[in-house]
C-alpha atoms as a PDB file:
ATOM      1  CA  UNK A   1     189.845 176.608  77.131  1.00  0.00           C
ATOM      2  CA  UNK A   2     189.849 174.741  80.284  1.00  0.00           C
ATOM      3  CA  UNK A   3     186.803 175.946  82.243  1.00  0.00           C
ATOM      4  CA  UNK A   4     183.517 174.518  82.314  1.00  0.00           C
ATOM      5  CA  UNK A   5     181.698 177.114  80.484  1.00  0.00           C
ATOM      6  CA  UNK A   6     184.054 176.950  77.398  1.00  0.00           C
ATOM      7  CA  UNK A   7     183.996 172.706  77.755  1.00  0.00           C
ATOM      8  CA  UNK A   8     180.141 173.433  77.342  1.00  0.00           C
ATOM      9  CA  UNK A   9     180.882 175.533  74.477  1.00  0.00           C
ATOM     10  CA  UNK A  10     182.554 173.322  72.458  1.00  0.00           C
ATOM     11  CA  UNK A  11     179.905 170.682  73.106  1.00  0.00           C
ATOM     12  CA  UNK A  12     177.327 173.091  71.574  1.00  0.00           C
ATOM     13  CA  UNK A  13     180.104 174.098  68.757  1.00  0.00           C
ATOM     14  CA  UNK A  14     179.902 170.133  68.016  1.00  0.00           C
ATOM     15  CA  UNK A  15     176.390 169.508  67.694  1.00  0.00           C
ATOM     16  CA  UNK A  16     175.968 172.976  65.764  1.00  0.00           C
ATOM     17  CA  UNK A  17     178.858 171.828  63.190  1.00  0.00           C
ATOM     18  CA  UNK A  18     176.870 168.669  63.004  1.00  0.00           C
ATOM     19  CA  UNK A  19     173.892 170.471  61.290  1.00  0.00           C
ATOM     20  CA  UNK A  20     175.445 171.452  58.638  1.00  0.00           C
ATOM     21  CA  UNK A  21     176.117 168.377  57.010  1.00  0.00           C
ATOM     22  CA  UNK A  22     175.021 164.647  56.773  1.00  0.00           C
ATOM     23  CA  UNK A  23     176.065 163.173  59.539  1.00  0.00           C
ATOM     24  CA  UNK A  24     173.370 162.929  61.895  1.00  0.00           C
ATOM     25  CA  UNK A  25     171.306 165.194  64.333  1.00  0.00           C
ATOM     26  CA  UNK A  26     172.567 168.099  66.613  1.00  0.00           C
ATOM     27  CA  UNK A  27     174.273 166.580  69.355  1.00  0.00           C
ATOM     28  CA  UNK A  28     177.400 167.331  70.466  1.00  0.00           C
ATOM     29  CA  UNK A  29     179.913 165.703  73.583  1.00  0.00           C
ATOM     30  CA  UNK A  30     183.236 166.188  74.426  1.00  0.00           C
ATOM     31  CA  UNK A  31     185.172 164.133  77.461  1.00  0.00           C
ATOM     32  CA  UNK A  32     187.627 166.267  79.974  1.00  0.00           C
ATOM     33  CA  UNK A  33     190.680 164.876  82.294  1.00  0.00           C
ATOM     34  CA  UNK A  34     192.520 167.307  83.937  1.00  0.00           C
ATOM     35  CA  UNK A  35     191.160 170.040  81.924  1.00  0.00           C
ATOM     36  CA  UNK A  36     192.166 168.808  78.546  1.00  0.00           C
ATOM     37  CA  UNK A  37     189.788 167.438  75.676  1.00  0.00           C
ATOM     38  CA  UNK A  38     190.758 163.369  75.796  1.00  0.00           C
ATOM     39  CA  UNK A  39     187.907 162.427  73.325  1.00  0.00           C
ATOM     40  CA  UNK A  40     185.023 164.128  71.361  1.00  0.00           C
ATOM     41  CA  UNK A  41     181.605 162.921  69.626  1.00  0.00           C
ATOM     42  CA  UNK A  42     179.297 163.960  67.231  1.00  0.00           C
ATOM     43  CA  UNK A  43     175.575 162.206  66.338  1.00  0.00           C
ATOM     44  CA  UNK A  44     176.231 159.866  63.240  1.00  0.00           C
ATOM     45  CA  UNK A  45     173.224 157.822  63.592  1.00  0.00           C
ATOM     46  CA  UNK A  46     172.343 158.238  60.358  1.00  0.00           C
ATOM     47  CA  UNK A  47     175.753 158.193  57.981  1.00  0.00           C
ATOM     48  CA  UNK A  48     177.110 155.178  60.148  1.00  0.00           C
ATOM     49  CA  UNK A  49     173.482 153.543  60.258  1.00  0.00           C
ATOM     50  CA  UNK A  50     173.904 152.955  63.699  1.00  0.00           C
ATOM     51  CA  UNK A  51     171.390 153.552  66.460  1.00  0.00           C
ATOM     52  CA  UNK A  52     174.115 154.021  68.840  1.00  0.00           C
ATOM     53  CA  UNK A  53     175.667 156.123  67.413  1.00  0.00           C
ATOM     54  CA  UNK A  54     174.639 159.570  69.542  1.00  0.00           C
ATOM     55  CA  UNK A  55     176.838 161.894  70.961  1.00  0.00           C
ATOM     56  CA  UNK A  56     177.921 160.771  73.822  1.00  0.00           C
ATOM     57  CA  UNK A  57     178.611 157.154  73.036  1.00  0.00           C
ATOM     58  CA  UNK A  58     181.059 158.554  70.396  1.00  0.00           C
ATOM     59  CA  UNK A  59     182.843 160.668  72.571  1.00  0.00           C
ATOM     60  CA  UNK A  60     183.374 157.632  74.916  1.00  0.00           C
ATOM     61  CA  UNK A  61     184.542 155.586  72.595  1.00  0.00           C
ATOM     62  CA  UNK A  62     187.018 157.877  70.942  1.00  0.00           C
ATOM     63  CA  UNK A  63     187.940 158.635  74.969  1.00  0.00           C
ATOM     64  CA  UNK A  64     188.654 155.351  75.722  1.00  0.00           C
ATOM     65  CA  UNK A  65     190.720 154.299  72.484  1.00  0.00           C
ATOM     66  CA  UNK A  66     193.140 157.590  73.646  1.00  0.00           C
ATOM     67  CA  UNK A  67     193.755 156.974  76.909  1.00  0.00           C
ATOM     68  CA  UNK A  68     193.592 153.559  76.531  1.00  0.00           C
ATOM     69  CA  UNK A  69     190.916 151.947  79.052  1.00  0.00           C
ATOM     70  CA  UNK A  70     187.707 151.389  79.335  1.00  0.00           C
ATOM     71  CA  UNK A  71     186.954 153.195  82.445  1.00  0.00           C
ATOM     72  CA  UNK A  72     186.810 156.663  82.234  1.00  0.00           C
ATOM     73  CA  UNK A  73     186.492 157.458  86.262  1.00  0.00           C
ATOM     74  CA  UNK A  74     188.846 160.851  86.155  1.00  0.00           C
ATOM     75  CA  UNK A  75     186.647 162.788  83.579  1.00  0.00           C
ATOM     76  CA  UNK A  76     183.565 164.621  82.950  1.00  0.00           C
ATOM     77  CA  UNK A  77     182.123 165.170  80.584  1.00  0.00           C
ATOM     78  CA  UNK A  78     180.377 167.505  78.584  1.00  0.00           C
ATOM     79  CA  UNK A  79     177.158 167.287  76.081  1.00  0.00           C
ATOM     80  CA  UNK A  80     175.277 169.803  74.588  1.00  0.00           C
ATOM     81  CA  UNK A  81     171.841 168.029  75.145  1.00  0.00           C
ATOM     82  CA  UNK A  82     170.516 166.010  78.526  1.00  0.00           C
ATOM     83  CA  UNK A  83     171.330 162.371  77.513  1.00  0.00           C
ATOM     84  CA  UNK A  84     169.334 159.781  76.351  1.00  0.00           C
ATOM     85  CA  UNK A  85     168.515 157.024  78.472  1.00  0.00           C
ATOM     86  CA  UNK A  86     170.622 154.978  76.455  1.00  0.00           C
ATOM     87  CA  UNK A  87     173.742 157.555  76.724  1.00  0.00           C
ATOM     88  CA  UNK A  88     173.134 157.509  80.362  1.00  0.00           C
ATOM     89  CA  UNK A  89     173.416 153.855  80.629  1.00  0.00           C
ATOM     90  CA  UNK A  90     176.563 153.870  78.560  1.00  0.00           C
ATOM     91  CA  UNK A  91     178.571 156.918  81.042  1.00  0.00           C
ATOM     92  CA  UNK A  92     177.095 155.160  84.140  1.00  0.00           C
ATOM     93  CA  UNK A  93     179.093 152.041  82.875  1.00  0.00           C
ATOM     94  CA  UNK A  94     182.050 153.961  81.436  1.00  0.00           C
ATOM     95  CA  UNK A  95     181.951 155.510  85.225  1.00  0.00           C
ATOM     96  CA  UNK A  96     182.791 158.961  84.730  1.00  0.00           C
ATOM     97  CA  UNK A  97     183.013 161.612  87.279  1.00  0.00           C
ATOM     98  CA  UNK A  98     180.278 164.065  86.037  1.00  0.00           C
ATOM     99  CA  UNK A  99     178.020 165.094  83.161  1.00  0.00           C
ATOM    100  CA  UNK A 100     177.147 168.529  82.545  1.00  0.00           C
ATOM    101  CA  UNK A 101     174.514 169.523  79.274  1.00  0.00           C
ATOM    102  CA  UNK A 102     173.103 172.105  78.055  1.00  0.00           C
ATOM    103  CA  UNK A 103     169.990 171.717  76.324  1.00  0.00           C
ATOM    104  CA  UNK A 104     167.441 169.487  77.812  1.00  0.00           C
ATOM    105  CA  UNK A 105     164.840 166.780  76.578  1.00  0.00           C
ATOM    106  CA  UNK A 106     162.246 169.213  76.368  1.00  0.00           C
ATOM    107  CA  UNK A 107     164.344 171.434  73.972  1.00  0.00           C
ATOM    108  CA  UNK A 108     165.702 167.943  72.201  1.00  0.00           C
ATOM    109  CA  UNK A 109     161.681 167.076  71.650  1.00  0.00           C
ATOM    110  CA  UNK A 110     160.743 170.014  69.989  1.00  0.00           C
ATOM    111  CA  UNK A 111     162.882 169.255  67.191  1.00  0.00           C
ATOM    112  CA  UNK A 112     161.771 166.236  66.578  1.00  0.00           C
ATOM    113  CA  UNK A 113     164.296 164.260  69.099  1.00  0.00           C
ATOM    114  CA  UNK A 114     161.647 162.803  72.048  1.00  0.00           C
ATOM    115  CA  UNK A 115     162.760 160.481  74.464  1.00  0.00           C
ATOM    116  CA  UNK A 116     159.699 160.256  76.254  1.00  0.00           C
ATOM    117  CA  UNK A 117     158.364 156.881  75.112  1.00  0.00           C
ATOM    118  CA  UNK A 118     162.221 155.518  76.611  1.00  0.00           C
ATOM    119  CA  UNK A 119     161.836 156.898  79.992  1.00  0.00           C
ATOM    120  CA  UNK A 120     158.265 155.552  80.091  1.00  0.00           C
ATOM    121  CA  UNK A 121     159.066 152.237  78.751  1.00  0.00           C
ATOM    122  CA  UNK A 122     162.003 151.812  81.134  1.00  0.00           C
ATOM    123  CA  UNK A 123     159.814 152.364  84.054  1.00  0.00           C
ATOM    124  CA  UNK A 124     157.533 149.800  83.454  1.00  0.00           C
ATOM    125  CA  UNK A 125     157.444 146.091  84.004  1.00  0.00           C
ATOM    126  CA  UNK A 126     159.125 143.548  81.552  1.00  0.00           C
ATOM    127  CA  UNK A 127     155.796 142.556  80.848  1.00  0.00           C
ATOM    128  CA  UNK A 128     153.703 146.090  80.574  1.00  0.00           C
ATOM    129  CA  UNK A 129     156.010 146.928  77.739  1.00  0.00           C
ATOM    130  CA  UNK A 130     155.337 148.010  73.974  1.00  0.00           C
ATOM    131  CA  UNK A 131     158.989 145.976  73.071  1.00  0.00           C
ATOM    132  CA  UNK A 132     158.082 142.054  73.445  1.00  0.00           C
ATOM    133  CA  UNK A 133     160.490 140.818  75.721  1.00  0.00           C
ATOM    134  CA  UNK A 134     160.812 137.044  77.566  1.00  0.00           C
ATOM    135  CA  UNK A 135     163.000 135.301  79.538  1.00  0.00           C
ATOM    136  CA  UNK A 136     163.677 131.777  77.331  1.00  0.00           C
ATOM    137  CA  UNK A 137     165.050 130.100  80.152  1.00  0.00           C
ATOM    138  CA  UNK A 138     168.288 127.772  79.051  1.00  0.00           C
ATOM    139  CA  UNK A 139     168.110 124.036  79.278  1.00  0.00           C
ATOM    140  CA  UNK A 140     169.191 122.519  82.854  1.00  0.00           C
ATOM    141  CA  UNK A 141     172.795 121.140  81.136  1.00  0.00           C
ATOM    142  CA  UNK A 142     173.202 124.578  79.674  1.00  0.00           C
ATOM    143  CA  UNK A 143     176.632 126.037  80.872  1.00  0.00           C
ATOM    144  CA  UNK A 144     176.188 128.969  82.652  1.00  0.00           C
ATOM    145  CA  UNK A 145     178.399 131.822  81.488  1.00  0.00           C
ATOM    146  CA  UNK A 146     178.191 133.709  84.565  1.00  0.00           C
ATOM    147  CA  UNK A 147     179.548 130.761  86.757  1.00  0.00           C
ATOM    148  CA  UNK A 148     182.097 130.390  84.229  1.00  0.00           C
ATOM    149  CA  UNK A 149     183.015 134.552  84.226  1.00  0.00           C
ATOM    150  CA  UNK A 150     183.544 133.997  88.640  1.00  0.00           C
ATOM    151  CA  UNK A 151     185.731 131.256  88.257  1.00  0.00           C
ATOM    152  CA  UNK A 152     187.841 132.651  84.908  1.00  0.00           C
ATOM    153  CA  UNK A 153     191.499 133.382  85.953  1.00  0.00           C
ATOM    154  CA  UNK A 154     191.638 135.735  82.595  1.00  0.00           C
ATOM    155  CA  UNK A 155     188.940 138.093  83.564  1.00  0.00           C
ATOM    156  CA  UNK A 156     189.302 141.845  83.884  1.00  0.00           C
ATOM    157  CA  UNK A 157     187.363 143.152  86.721  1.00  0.00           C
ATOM    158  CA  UNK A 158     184.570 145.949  85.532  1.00  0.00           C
END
């Protein structure tokens, strides 16, 4: 099992397992270095009552705790839906080589799972948005932790 047709077909094995019991919705991800499985996700949104909780998210998480880092630059990985806007934030930052899915947003929306409002609400000004959100500028004296982060001798470069 180590081409990318049968990586997308344990993706979709995943999120089809995942239907057929409590866990959460039918989502699916698996993450692949040189063409072994290093870490694999399911949606548990709602048994772990956590909105971030989706597919891919788990499968980088249980990634990075096996090999170790958080940086996952040497894999690809494999979901069986287009991510979210969310789960594409979270593998742009975990930095991994590819993503490859096979059902899209349209096909996620039908059942019930539309991202729409996300991709539309990202696009738009702070200030156009339906989320409240304002910057509550810190007082002058404040420390500033990002002055503090360039200086720090203990940081780990990310």
């Amino acid at each position: 099992m180590n081409t990318p047709e049968a990586f997308m077909e344990e993706a979709i094995r995943l999120a089809c397992d995942n239907t057929k019991g409590t866990r959460g919705g039918p989502f699916g991800a698996i993450v692949v270095k040189d063409g072994r499985v290093v870490g694999q996700g399911v949606n548990e949104v709602t048994s772990a009552n956590d909105p971030t909780a989706h597919a891919e998210v788990q499968a980088i998480r249980d990634a990075c705790r096996n090999l170790g880092t958080f940086q996952l630059t040497d894999c690809d990985v494999y979901t069986s839906c287009e991510p979210c806007p969310m789960c594409l934030g979270a593998l742009y930052w975990a930095r991994v080589r590819s993503v490859y899915y096979g059902f899209d947003r349209d096909d996620a929306a039908v059942a019930g799972f539309d991202d729409s409002l996300l991709y539309e609400e990202v696009a738009k000004p702070i200030e156009g948005r339906r989320l409240p959100m304002a910057r509550l500028a810190p007082d002058r004296g404040a420390p500033n932790p990002f002055e503090l982060w360039a200086r720090s001798e203990h940081k780990t470069e990310y």
